[in-house]
PDB file of N, CA and C in Angstrom:
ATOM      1  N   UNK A   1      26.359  44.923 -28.558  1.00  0.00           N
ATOM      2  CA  UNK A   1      25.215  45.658 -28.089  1.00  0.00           C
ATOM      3  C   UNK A   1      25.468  46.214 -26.691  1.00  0.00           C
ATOM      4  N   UNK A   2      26.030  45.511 -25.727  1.00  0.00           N
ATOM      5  CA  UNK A   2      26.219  45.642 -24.891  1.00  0.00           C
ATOM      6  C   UNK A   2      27.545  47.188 -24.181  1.00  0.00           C
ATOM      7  N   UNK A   3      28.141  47.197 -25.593  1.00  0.00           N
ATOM      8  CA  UNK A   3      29.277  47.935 -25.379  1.00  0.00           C
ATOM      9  C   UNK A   3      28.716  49.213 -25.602  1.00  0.00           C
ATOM     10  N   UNK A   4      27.387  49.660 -26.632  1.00  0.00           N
ATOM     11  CA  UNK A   4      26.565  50.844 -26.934  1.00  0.00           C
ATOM     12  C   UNK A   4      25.869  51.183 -25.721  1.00  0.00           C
ATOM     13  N   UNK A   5      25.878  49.956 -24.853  1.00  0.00           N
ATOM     14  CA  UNK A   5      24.819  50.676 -24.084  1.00  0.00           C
ATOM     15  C   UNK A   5      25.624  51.231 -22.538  1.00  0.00           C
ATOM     16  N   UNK A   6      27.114  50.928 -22.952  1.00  0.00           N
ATOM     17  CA  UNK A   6      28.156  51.462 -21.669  1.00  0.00           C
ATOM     18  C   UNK A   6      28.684  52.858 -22.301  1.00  0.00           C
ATOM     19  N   UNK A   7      28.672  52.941 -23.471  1.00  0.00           N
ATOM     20  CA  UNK A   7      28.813  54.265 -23.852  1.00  0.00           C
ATOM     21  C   UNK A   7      27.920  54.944 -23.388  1.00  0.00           C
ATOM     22  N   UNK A   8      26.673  54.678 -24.032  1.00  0.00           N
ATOM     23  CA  UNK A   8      25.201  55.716 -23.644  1.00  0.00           C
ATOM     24  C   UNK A   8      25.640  55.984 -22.511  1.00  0.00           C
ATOM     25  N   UNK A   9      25.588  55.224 -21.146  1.00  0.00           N
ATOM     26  CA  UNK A   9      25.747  55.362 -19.781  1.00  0.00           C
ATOM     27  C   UNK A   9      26.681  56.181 -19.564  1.00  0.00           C
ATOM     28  N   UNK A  10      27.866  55.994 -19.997  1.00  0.00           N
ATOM     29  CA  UNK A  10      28.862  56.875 -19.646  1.00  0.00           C
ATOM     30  C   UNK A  10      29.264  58.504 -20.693  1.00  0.00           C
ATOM     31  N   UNK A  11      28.421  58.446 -21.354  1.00  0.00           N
ATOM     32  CA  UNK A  11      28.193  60.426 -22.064  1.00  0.00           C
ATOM     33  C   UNK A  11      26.717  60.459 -21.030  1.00  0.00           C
ATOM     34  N   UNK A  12      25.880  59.703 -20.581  1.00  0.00           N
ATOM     35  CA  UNK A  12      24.999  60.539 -19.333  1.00  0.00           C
ATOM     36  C   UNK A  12      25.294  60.663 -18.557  1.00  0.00           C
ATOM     37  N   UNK A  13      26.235  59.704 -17.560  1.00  0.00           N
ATOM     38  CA  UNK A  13      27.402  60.099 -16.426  1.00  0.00           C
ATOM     39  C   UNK A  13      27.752  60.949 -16.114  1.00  0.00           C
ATOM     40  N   UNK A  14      28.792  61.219 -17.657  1.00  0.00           N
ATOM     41  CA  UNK A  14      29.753  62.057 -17.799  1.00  0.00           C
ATOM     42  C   UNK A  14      28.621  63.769 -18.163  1.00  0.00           C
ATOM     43  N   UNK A  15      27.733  63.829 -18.757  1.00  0.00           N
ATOM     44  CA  UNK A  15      26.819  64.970 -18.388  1.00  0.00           C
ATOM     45  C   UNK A  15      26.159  65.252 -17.435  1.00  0.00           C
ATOM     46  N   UNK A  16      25.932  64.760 -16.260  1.00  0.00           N
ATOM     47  CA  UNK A  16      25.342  64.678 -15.338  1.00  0.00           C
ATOM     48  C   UNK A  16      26.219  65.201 -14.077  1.00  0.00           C
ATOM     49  N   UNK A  17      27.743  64.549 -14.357  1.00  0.00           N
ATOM     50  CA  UNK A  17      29.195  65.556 -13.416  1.00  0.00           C
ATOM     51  C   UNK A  17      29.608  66.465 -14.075  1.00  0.00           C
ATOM     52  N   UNK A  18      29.504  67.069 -15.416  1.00  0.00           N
ATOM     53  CA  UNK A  18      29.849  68.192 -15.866  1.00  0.00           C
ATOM     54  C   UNK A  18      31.293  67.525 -16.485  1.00  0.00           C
ATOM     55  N   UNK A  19      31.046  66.444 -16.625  1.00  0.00           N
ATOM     56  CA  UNK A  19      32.568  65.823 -17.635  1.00  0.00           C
ATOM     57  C   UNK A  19      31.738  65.743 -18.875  1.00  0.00           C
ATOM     58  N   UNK A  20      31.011  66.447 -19.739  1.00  0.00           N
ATOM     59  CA  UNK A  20      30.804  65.915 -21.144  1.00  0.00           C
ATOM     60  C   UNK A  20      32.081  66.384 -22.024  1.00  0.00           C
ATOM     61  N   UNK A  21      33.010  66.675 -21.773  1.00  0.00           N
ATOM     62  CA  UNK A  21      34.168  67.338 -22.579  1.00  0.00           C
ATOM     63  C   UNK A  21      34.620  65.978 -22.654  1.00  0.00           C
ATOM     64  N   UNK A  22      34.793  64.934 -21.809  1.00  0.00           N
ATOM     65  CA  UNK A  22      35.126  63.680 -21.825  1.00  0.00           C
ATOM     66  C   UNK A  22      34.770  62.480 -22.795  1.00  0.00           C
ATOM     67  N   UNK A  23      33.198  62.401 -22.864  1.00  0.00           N
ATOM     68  CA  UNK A  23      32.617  61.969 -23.385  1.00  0.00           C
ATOM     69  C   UNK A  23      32.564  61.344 -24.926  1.00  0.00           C
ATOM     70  N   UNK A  24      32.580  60.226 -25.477  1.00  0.00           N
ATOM     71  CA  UNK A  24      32.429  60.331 -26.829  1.00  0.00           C
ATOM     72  C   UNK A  24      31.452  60.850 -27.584  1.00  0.00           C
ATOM     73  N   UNK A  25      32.258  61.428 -28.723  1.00  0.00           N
ATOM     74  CA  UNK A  25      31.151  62.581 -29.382  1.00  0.00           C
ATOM     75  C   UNK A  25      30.052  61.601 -30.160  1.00  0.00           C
ATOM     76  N   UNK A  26      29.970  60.472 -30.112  1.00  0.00           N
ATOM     77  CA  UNK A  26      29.154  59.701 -30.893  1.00  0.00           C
ATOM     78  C   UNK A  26      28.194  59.290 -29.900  1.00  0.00           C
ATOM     79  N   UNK A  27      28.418  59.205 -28.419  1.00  0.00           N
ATOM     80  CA  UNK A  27      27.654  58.881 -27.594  1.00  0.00           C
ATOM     81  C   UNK A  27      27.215  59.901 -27.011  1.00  0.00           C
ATOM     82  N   UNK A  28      25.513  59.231 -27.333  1.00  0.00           N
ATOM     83  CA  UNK A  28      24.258  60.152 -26.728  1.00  0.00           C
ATOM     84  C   UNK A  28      23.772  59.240 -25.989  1.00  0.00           C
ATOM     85  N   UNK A  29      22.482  60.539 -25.108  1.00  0.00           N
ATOM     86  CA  UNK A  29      21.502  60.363 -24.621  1.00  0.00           C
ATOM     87  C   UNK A  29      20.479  58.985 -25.047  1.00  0.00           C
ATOM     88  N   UNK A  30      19.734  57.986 -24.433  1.00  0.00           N
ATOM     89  CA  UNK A  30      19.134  57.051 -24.607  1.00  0.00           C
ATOM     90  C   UNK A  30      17.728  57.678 -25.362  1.00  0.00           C
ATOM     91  N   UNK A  31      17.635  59.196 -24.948  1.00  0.00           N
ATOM     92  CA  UNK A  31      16.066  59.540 -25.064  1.00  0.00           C
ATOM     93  C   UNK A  31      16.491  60.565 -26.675  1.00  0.00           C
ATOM     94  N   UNK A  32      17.483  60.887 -26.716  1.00  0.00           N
ATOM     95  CA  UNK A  32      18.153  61.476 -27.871  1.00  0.00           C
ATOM     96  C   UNK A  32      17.484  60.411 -29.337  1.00  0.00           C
ATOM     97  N   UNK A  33      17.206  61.010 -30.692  1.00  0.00           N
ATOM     98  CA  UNK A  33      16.595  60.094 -31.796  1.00  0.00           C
ATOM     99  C   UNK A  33      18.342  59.661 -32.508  1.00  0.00           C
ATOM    100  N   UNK A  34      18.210  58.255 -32.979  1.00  0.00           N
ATOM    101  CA  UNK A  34      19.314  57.293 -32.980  1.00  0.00           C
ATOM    102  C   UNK A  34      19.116  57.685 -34.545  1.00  0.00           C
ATOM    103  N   UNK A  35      20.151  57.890 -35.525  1.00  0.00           N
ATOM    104  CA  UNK A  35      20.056  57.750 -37.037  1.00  0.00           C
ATOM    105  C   UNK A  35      20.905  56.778 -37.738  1.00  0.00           C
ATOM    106  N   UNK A  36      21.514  55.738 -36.781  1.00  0.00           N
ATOM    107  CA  UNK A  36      22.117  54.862 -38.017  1.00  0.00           C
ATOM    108  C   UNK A  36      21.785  53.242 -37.273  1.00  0.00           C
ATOM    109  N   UNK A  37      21.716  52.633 -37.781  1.00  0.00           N
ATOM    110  CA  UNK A  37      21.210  51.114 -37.201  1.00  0.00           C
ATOM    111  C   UNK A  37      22.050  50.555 -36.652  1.00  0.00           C
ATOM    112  N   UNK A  38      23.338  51.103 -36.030  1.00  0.00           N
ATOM    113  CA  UNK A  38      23.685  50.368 -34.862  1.00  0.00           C
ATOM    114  C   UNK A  38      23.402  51.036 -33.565  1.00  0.00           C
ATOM    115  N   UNK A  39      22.735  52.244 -33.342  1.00  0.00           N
ATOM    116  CA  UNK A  39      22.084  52.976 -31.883  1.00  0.00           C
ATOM    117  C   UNK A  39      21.180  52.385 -31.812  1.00  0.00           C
ATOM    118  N   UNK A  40      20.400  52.175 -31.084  1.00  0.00           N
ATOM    119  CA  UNK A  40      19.477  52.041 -30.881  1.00  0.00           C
ATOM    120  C   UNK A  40      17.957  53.552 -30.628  1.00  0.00           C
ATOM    121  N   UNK A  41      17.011  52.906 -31.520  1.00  0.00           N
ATOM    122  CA  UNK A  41      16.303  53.778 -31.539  1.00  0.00           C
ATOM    123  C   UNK A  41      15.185  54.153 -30.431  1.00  0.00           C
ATOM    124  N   UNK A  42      15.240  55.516 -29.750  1.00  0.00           N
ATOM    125  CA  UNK A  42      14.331  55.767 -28.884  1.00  0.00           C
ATOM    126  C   UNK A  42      13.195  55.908 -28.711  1.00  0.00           C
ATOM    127  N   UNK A  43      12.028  54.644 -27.740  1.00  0.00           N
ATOM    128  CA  UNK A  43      10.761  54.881 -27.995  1.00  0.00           C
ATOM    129  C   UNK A  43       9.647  56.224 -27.875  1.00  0.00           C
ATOM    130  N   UNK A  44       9.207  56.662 -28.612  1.00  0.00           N
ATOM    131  CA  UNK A  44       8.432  57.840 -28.569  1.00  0.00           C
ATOM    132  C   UNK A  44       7.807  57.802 -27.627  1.00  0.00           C
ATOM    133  N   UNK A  45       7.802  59.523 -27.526  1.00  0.00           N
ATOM    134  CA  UNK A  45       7.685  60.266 -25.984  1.00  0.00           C
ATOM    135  C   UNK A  45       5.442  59.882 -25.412  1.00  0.00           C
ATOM    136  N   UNK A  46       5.218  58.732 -26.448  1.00  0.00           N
ATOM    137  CA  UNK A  46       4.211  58.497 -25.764  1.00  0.00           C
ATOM    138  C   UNK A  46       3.736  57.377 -24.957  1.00  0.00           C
ATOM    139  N   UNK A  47       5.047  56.690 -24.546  1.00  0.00           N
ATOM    140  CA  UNK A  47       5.792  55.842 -24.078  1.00  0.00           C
ATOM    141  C   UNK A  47       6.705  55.937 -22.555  1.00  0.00           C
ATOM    142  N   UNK A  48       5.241  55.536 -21.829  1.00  0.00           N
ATOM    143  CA  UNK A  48       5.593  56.316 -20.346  1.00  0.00           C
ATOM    144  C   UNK A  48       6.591  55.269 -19.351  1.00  0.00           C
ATOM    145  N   UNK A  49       7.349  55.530 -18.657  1.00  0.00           N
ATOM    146  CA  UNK A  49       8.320  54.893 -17.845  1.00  0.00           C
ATOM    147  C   UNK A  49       7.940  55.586 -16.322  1.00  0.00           C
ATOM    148  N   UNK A  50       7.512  54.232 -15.467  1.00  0.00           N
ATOM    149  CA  UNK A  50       7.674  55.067 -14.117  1.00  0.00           C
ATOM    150  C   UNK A  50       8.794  54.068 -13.361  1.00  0.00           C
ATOM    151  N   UNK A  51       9.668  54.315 -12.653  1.00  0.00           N
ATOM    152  CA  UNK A  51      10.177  54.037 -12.304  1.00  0.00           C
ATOM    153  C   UNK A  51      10.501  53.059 -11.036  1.00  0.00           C
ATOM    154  N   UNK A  52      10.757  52.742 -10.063  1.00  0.00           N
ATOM    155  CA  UNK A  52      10.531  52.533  -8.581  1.00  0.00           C
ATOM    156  C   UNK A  52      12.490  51.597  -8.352  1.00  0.00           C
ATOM    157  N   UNK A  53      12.554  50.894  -7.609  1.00  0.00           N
ATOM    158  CA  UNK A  53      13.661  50.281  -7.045  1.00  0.00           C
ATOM    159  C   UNK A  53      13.335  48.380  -7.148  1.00  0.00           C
ATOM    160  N   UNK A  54      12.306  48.292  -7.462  1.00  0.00           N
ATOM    161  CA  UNK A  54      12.239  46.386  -7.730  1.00  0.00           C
ATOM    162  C   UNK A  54      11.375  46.356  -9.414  1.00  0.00           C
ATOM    163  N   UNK A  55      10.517  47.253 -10.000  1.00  0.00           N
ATOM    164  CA  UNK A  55       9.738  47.283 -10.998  1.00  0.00           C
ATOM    165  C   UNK A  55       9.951  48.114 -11.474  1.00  0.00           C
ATOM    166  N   UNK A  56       9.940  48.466 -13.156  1.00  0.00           N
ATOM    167  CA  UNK A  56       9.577  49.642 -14.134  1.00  0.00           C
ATOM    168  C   UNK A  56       8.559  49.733 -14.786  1.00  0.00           C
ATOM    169  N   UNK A  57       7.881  50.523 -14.959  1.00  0.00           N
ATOM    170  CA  UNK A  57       5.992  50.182 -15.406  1.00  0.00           C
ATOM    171  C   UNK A  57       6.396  51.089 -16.513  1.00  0.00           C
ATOM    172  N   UNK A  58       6.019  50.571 -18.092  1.00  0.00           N
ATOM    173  CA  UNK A  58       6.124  50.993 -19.138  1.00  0.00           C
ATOM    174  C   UNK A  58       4.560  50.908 -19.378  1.00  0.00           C
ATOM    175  N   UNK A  59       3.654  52.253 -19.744  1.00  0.00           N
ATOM    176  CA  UNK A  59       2.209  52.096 -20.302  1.00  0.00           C
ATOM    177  C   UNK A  59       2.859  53.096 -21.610  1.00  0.00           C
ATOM    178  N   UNK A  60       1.955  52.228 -22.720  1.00  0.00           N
ATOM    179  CA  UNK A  60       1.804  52.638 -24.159  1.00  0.00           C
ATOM    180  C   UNK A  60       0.803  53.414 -24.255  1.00  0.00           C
ATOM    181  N   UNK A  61       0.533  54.721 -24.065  1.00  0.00           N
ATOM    182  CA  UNK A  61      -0.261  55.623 -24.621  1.00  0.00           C
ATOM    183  C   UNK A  61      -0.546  55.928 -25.724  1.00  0.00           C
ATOM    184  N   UNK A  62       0.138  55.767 -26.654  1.00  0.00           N
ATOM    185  CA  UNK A  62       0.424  55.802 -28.188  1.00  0.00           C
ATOM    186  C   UNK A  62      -1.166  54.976 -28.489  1.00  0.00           C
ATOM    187  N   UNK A  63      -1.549  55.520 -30.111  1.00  0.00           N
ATOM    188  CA  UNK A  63      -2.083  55.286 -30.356  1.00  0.00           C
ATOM    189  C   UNK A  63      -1.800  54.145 -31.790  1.00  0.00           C
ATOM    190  N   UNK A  64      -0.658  53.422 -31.780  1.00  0.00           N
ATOM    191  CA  UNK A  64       0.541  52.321 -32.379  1.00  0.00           C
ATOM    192  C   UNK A  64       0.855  51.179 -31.272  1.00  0.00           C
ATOM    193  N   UNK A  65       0.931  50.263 -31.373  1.00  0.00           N
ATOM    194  CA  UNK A  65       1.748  48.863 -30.942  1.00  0.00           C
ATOM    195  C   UNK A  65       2.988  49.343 -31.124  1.00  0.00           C
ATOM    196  N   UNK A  66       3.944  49.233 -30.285  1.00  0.00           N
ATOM    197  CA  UNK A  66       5.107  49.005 -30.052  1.00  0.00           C
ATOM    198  C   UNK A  66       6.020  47.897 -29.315  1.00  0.00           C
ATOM    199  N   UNK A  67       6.739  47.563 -29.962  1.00  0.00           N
ATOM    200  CA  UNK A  67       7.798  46.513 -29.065  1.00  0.00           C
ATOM    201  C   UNK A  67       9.350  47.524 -28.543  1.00  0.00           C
ATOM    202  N   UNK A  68       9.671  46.839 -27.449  1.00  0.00           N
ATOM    203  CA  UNK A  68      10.710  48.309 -27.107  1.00  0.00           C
ATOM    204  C   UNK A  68      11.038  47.422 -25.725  1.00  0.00           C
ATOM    205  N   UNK A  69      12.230  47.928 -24.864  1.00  0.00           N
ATOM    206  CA  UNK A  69      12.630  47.450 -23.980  1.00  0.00           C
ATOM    207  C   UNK A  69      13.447  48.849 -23.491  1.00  0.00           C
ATOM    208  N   UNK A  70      13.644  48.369 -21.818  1.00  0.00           N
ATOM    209  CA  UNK A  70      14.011  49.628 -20.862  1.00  0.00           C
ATOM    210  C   UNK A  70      15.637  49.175 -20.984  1.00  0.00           C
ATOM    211  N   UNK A  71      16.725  50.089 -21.099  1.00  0.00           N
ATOM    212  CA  UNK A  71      17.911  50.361 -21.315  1.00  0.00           C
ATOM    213  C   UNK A  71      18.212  51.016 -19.367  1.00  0.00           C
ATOM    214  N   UNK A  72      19.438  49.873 -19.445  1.00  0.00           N
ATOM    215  CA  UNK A  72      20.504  50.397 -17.760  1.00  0.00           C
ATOM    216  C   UNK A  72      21.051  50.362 -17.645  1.00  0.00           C
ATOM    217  N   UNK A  73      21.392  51.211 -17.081  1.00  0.00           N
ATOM    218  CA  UNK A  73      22.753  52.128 -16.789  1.00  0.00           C
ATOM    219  C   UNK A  73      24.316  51.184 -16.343  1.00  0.00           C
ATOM    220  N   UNK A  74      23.866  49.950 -15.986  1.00  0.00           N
ATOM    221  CA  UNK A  74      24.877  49.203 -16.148  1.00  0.00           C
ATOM    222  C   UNK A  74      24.371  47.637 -17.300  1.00  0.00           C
ATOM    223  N   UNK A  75      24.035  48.391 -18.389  1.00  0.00           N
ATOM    224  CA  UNK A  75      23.828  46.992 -19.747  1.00  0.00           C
ATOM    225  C   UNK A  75      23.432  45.769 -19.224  1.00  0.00           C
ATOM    226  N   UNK A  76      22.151  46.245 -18.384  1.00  0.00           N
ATOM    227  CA  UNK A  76      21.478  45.097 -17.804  1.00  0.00           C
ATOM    228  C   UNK A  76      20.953  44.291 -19.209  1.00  0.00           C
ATOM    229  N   UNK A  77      20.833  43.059 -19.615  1.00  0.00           N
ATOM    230  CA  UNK A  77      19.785  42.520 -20.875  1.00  0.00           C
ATOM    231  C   UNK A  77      18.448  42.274 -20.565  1.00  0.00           C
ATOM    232  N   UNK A  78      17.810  42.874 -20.951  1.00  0.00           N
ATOM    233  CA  UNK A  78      16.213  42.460 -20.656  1.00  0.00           C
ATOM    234  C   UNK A  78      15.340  42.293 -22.018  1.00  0.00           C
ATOM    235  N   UNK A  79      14.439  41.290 -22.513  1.00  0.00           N
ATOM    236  CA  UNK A  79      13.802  40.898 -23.911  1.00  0.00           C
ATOM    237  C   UNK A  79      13.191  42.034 -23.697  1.00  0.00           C
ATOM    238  N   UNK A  80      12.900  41.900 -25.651  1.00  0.00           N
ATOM    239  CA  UNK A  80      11.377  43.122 -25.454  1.00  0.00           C
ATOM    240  C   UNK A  80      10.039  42.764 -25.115  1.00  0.00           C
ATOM    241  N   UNK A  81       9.193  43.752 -25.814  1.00  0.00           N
ATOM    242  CA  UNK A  81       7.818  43.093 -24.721  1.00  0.00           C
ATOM    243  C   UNK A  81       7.423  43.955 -25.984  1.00  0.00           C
ATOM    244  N   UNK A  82       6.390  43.452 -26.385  1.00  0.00           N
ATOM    245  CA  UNK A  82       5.456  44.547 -27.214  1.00  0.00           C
ATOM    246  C   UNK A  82       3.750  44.832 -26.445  1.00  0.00           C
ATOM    247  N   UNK A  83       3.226  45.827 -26.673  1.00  0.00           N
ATOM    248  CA  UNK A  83       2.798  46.453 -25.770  1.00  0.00           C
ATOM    249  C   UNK A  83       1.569  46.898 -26.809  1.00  0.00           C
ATOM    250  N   UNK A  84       0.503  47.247 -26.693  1.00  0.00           N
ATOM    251  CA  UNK A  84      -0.767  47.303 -27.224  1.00  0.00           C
ATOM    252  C   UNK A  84      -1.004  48.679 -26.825  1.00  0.00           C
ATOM    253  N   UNK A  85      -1.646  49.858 -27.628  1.00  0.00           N
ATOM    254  CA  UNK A  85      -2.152  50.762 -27.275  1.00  0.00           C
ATOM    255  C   UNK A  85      -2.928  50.437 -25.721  1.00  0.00           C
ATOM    256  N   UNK A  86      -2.572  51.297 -25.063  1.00  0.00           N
ATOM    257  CA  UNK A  86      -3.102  51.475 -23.220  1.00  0.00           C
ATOM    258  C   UNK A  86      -2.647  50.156 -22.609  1.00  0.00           C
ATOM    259  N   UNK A  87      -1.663  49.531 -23.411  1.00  0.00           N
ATOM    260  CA  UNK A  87      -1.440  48.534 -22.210  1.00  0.00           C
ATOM    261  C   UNK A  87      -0.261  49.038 -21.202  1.00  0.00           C
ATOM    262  N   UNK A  88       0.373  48.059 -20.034  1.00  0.00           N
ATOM    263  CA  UNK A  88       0.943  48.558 -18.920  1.00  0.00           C
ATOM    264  C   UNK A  88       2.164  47.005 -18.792  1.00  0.00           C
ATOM    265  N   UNK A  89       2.936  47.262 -19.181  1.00  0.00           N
ATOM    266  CA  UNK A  89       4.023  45.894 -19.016  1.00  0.00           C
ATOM    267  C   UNK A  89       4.626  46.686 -17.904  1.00  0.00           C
ATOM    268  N   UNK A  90       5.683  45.595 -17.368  1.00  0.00           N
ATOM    269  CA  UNK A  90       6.585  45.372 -16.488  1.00  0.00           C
ATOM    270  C   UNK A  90       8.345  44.806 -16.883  1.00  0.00           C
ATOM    271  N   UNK A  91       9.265  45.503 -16.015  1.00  0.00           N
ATOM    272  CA  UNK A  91      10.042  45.460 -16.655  1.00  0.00           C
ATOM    273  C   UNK A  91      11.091  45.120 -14.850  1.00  0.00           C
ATOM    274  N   UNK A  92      12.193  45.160 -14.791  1.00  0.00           N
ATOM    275  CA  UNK A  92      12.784  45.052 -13.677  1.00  0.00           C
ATOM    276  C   UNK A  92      13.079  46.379 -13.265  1.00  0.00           C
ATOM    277  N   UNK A  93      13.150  47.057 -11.789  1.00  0.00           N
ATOM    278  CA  UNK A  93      13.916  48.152 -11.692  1.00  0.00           C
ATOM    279  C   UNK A  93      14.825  48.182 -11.588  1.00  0.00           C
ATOM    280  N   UNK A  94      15.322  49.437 -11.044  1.00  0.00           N
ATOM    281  CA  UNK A  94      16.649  50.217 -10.945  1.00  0.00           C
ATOM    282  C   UNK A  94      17.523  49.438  -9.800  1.00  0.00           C
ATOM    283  N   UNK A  95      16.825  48.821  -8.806  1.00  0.00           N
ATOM    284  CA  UNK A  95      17.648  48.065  -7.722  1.00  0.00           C
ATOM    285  C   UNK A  95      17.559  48.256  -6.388  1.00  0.00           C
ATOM    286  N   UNK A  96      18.904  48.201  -5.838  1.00  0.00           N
ATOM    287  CA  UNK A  96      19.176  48.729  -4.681  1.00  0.00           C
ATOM    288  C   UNK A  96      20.617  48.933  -4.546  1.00  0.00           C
ATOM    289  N   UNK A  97      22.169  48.559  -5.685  1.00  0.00           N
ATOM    290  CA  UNK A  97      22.747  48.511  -6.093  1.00  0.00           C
ATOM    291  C   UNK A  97      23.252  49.911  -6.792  1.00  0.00           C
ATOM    292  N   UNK A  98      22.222  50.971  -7.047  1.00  0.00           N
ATOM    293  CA  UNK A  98      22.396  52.331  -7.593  1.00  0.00           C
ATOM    294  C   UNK A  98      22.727  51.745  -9.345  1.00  0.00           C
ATOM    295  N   UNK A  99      21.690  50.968  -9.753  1.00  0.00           N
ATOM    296  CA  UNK A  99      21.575  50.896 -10.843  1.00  0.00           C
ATOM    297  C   UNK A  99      20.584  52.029 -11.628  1.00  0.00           C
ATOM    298  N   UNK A 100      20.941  52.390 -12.549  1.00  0.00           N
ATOM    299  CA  UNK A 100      19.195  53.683 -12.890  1.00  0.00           C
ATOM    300  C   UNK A 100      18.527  52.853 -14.446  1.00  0.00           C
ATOM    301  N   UNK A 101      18.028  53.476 -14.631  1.00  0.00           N
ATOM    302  CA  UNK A 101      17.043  52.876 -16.002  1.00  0.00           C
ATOM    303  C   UNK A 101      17.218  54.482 -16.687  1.00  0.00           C
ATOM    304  N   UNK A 102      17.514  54.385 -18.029  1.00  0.00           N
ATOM    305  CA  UNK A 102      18.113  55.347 -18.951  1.00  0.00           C
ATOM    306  C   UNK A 102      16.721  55.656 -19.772  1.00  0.00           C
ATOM    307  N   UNK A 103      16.080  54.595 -20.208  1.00  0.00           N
ATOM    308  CA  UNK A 103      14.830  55.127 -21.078  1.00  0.00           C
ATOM    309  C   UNK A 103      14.912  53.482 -22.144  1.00  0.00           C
ATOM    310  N   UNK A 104      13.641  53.991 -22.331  1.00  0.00           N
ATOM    311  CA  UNK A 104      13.037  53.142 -23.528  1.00  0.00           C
ATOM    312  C   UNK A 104      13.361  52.373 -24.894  1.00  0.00           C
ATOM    313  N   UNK A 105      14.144  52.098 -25.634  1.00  0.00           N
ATOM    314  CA  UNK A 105      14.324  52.047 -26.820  1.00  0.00           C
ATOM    315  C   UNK A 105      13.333  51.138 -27.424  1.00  0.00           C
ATOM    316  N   UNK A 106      13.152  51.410 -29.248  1.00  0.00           N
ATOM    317  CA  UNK A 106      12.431  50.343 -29.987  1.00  0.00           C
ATOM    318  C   UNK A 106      13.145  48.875 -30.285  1.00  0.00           C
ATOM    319  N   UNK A 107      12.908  48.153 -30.775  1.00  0.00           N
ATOM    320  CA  UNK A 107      13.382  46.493 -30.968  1.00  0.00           C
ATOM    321  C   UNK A 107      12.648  46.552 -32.281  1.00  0.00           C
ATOM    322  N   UNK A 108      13.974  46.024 -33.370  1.00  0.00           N
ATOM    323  CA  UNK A 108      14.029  45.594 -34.948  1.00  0.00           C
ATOM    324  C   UNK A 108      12.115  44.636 -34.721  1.00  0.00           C
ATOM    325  N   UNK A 109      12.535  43.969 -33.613  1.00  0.00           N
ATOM    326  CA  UNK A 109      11.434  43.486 -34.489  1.00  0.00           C
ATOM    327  C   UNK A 109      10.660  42.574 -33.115  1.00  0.00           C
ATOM    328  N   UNK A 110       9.935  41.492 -33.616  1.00  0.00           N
ATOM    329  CA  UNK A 110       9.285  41.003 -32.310  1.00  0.00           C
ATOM    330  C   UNK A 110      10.124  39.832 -31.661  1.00  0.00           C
ATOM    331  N   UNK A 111      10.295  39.854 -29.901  1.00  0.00           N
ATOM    332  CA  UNK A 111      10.985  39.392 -29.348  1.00  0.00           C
ATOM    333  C   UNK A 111      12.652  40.585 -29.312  1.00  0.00           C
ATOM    334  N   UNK A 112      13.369  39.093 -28.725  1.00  0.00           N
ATOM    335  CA  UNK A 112      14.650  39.894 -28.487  1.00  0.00           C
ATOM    336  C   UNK A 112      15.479  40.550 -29.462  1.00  0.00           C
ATOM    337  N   UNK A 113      16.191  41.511 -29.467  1.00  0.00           N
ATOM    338  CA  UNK A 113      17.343  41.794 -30.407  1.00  0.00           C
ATOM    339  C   UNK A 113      18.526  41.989 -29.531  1.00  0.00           C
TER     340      UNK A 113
END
């Protein structure tokens, strides 16, 4: 799991310096939709992320329960959290280290995957 999520990081890297020629062609974007069950699938865009440097505030706007966890840029592990229409979880931030937070993904199921 851990090795998908150093790819992801490194085809956004690598698009972000203008190296996507580099990049593996299998590795996408975190916010990109995942089609085979070893990507991980991206939580829908009603699924807000704000960001900061010690916290990540995930509110579920959706009108669905979702379980899902924030994806980083260096394969930080963090459980999921499932989240209730209008609720507001918490997640760790980005740092001070120049770690970033990539986006959202869903979780197979409840708790960790």
């Amino acid at each position: 799991m851990r090795s998908t999520f150093i790819a992801l990081a490194m085809a956004l890297c690598a698009t972000t310096t203008g190296a996507a020629a580099s990049a593996a062609p299998q590795a996408a974007s975190p916010r990109a939709s995942a089609s085979s069950t070893q990507s991980p699938t991206t939580a829908p865009d009603c699924v807000h992320l704000t960001v900061d440097w010690r916290y990540t505030f995930a509110s579920n706007d959706c009108s669905s329960t979702y379980t899902f966890r924030v994806v980083y840029l260096d394969g930080t592990d963090v459980p999921c959290r499932t989240a209730a229409p209008g609720a507001l979880i918490t997640f760790p931030g980005r740092g001070t280290q120049g770690n970033e937070v990539l986006g959202a993904v869903l979780c197979d199921g409840e708790g960790d995957t």
